[in-house]
C-alpha atoms as a PDB file:
ATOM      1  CA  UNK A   1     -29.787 -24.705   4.918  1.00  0.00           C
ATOM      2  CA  UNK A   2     -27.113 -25.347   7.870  1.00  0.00           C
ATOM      3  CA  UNK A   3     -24.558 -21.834   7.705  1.00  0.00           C
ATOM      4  CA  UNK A   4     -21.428 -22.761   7.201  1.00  0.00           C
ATOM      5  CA  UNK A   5     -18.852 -21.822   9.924  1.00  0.00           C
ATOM      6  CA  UNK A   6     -16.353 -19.162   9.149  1.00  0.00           C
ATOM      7  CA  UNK A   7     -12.585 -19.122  10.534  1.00  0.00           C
ATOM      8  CA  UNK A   8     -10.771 -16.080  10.136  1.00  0.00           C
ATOM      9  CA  UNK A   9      -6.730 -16.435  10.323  1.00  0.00           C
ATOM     10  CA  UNK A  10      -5.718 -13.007  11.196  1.00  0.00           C
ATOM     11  CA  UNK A  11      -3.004 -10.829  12.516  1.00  0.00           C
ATOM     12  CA  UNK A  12      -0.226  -8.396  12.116  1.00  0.00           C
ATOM     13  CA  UNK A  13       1.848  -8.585   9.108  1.00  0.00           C
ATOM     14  CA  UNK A  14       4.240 -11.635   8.010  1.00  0.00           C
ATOM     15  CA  UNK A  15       3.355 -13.701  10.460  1.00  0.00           C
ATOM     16  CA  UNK A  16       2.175 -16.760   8.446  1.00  0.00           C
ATOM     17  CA  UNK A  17      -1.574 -16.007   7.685  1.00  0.00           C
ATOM     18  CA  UNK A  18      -1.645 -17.108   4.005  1.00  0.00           C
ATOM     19  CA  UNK A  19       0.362 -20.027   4.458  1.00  0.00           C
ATOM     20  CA  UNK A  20      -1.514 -21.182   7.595  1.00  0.00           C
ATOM     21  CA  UNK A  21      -5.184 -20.246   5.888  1.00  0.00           C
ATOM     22  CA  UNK A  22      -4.052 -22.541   2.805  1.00  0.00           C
ATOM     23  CA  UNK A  23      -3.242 -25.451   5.499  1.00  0.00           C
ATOM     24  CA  UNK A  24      -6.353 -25.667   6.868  1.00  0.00           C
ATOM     25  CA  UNK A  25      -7.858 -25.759   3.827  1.00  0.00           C
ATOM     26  CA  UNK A  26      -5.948 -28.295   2.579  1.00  0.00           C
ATOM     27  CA  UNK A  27      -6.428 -30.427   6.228  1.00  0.00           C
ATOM     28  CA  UNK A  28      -9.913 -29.313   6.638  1.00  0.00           C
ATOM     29  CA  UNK A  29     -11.040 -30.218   2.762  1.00  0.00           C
ATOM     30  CA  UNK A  30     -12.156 -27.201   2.096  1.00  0.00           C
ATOM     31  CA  UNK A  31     -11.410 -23.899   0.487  1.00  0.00           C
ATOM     32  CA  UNK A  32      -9.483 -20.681   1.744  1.00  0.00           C
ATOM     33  CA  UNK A  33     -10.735 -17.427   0.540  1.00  0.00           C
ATOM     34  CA  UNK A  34      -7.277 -15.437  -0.077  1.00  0.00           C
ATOM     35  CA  UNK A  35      -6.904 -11.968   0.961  1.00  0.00           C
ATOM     36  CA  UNK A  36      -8.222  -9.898  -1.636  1.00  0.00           C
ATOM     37  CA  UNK A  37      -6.002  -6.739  -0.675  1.00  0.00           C
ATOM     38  CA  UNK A  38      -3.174  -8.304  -1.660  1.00  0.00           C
ATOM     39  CA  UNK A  39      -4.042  -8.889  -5.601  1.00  0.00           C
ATOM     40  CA  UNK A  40      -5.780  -5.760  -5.478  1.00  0.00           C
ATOM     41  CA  UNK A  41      -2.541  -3.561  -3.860  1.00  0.00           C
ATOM     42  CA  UNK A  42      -0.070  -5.394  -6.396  1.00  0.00           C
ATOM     43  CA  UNK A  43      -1.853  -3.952  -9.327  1.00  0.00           C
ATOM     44  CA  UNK A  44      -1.646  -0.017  -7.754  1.00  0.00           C
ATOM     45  CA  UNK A  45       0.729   2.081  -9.475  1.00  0.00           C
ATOM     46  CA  UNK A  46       0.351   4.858  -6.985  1.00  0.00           C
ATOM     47  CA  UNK A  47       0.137   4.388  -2.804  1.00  0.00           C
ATOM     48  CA  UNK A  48      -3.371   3.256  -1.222  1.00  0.00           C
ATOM     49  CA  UNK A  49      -5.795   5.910  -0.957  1.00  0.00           C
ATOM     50  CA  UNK A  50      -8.786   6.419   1.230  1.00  0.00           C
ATOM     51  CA  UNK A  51     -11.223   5.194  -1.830  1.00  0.00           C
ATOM     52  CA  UNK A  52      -8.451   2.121  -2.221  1.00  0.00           C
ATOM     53  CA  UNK A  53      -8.907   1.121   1.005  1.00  0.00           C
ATOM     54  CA  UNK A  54     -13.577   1.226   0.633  1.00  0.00           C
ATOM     55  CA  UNK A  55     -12.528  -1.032  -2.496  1.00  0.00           C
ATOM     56  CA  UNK A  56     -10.289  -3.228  -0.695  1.00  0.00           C
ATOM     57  CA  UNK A  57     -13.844  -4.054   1.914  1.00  0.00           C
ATOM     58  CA  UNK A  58     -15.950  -4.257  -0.562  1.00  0.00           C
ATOM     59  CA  UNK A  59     -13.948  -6.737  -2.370  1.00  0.00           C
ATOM     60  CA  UNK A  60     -13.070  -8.949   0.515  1.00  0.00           C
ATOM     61  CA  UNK A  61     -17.201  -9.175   1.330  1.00  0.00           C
ATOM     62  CA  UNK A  62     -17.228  -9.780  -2.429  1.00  0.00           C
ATOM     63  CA  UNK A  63     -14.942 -12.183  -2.418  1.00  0.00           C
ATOM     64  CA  UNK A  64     -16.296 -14.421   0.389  1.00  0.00           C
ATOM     65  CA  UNK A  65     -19.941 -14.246  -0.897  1.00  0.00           C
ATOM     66  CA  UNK A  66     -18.689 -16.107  -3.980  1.00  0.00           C
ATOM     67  CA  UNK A  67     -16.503 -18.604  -2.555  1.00  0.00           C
ATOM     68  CA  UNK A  68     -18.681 -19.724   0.172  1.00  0.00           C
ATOM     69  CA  UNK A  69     -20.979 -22.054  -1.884  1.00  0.00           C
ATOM     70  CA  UNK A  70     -17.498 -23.902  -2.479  1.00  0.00           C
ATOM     71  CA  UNK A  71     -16.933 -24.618   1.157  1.00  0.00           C
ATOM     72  CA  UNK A  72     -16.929 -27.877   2.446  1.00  0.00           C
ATOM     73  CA  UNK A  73     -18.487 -27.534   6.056  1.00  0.00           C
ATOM     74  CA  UNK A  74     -16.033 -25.073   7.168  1.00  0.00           C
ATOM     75  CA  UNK A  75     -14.627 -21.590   4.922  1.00  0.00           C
ATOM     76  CA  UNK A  76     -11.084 -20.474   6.016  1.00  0.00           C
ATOM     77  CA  UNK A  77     -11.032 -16.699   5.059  1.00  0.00           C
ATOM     78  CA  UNK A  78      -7.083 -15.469   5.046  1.00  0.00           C
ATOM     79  CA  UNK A  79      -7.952 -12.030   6.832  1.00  0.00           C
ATOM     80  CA  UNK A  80     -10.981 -10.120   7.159  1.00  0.00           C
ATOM     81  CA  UNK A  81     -12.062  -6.389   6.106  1.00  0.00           C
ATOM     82  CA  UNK A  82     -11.064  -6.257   9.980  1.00  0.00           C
ATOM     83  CA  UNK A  83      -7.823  -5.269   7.797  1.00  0.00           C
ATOM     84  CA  UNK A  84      -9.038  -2.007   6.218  1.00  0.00           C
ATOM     85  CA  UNK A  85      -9.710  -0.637   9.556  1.00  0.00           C
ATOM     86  CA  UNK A  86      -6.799  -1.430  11.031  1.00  0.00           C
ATOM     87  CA  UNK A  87      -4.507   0.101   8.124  1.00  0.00           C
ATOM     88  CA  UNK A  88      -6.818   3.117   7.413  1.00  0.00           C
ATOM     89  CA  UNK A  89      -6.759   4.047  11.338  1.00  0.00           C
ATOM     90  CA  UNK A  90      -2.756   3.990  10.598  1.00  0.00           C
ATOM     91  CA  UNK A  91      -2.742   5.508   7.418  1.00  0.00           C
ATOM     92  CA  UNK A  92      -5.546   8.058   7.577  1.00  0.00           C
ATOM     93  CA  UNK A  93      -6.319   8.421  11.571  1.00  0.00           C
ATOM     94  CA  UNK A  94      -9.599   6.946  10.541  1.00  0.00           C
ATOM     95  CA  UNK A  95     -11.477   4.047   9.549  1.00  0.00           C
ATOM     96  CA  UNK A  96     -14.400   4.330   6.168  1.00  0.00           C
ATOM     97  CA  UNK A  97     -17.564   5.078   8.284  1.00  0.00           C
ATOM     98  CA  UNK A  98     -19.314   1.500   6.025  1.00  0.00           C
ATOM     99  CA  UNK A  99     -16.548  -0.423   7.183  1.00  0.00           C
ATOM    100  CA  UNK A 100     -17.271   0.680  10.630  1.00  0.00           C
ATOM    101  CA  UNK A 101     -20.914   0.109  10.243  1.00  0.00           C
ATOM    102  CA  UNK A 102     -20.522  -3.389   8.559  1.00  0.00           C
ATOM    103  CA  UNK A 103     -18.083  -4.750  11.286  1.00  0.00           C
ATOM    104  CA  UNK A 104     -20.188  -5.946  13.693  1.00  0.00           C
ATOM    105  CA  UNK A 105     -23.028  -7.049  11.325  1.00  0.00           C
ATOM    106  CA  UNK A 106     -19.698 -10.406   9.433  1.00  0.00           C
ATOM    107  CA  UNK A 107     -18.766 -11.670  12.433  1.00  0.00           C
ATOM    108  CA  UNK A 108     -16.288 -14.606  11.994  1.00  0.00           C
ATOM    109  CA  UNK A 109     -17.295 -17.503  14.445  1.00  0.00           C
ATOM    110  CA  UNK A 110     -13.606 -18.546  15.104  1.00  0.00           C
ATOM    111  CA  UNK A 111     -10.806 -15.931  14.629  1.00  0.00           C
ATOM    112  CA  UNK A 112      -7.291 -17.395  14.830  1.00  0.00           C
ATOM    113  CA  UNK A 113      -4.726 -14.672  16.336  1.00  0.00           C
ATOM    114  CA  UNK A 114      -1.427 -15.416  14.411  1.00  0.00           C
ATOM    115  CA  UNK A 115       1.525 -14.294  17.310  1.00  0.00           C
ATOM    116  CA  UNK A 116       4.236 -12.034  15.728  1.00  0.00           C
ATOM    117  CA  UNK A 117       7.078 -15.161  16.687  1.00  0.00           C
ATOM    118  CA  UNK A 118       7.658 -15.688  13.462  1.00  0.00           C
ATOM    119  CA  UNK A 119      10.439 -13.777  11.446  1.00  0.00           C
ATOM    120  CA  UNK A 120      10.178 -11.148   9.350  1.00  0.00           C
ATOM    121  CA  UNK A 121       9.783 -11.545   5.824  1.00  0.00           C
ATOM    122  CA  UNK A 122      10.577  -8.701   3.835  1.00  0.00           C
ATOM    123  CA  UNK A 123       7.652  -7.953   1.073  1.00  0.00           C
ATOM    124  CA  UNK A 124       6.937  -5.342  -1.613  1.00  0.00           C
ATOM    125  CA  UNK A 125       3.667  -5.094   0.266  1.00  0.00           C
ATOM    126  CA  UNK A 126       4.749  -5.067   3.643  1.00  0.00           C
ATOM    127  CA  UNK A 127       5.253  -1.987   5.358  1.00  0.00           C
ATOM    128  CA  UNK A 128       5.907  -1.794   9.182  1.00  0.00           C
ATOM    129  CA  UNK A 129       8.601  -4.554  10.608  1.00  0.00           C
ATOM    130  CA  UNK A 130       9.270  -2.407  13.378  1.00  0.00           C
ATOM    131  CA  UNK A 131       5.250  -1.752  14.588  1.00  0.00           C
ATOM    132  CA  UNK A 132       4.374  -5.632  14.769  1.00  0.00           C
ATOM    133  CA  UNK A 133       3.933  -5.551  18.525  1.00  0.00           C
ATOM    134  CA  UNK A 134       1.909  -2.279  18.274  1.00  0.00           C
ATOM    135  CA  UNK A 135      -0.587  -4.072  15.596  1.00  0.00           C
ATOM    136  CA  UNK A 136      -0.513  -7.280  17.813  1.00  0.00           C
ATOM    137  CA  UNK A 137      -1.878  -4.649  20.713  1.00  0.00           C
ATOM    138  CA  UNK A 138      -4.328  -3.245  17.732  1.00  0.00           C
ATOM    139  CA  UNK A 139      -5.508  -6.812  16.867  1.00  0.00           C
ATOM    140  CA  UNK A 140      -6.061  -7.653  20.225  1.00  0.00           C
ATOM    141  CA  UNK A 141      -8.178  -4.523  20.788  1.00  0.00           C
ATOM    142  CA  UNK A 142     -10.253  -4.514  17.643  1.00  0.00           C
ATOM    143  CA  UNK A 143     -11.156  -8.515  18.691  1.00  0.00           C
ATOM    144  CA  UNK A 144     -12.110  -7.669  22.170  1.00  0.00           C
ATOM    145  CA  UNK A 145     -14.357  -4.675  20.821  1.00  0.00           C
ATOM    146  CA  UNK A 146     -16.519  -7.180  18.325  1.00  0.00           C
ATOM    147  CA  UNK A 147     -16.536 -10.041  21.445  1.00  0.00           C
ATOM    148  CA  UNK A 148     -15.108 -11.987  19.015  1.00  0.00           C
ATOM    149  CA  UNK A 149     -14.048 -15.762  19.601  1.00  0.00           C
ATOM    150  CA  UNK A 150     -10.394 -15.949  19.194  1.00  0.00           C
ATOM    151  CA  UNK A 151      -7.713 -17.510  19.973  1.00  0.00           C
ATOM    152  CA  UNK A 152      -3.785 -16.116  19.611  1.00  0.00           C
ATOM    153  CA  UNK A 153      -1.594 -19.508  17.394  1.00  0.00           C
ATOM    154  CA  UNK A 154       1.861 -19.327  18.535  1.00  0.00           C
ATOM    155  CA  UNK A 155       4.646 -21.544  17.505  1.00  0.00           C
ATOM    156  CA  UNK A 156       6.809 -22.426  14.419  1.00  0.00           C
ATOM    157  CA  UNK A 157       6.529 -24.647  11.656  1.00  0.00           C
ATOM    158  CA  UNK A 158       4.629 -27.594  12.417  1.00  0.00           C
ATOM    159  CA  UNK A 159       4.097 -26.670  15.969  1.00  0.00           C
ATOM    160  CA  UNK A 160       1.878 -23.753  14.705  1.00  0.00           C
ATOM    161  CA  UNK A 161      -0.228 -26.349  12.299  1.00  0.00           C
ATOM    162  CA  UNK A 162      -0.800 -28.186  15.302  1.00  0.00           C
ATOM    163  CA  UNK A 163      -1.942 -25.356  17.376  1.00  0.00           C
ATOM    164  CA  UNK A 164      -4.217 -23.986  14.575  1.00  0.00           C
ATOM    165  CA  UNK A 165      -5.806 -27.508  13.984  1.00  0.00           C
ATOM    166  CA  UNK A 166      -6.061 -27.882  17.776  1.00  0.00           C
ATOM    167  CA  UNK A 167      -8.454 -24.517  18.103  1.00  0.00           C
ATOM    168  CA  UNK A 168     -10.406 -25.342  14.987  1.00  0.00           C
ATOM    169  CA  UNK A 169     -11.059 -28.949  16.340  1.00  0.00           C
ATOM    170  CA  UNK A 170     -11.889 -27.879  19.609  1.00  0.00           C
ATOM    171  CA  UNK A 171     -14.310 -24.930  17.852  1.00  0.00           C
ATOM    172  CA  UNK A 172     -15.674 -27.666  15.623  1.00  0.00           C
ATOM    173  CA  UNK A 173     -16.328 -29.826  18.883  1.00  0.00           C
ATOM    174  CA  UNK A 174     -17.779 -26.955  21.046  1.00  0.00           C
ATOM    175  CA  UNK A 175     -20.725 -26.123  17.847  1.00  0.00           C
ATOM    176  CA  UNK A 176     -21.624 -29.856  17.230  1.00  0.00           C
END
């Protein structure tokens, strides 16, 4: 059976991911997995904690195992568990030592890089408008250290559609 490839839309928050994950989808005929933090983090009555954050990655792995099968040639995954690293080394100082171990073991084969060029949209769930340059330099970082493919989508509205469909087609015509 031919693996299907995996594009990760990632980056700092409010800076389009969801929107730009659903997108491709839509362009690409197939399915987005959404980010499962988000559903799970509505539904806390209290703020995240160390064991939220371990359910958060297993639930995004979850998550992906049982979309996949949906897929149609490509799966768009609206983050990663990338994520829980990122906000636990903020939160905590640290990073779950399974999240850690399980990085480099999912690789994504494209990542998309959403810039921070977009406005701010306040959210609930949102928590650092004035740090989105710092967790641009953390995204950046974190990509480097798997070797990941990436590639940092810049622009606005449809601009930024072009530019994502423009990486994924050229990704799509590099593997072929």
């Amino acid at each position: 059976m031919k693996q299907i490839p995996k594009i990760a839309v990632v980056g700092p928050e409010s800076t389009g991911k969801s929107t730009l994950a659903d997108y491709l989808a839509a362009h690409y005929h197939t399915i987005a997995v959404p980010e499962y933090a988000r559903g799970y983090c509505e539904k806390l009555a209290e703020p995240c904690t160390w064991q939220d954050e371990i359910n958060m990655f297993y639930g995004q792995l979850a998550l992906e195992a049982e979309l996949l099968p949906q897929a149609n040639q490509l799966l768009i995954c609206d983050t990663t568990f990338i994520t829980v690293k990122i906000w636990s080394d903020q939160m905590f100082g640290k990073a779950p030592q399974e999240v850690l171990d399980e990085l480099p073991k999912h690789p994504y084969d494209l990542y998309l890089l959403l810039n921070i060029d977009l406005p701010w949209q306040d959210d609930p769930l949102r928590n650092f408008p004035n740090l989105r340059e710092h967790f641009m330099d953390v995204w950046h970082k974190e990509l480097t250290a798997l070797q990941a493919n990436y590639v940092v989508i810049s622009g606005t509205g449809n601009e930024r559609y072009d530019s994502a469909v423009k990486a994924v087609d050229d990704f799509l015509i590099r593997i072929k």
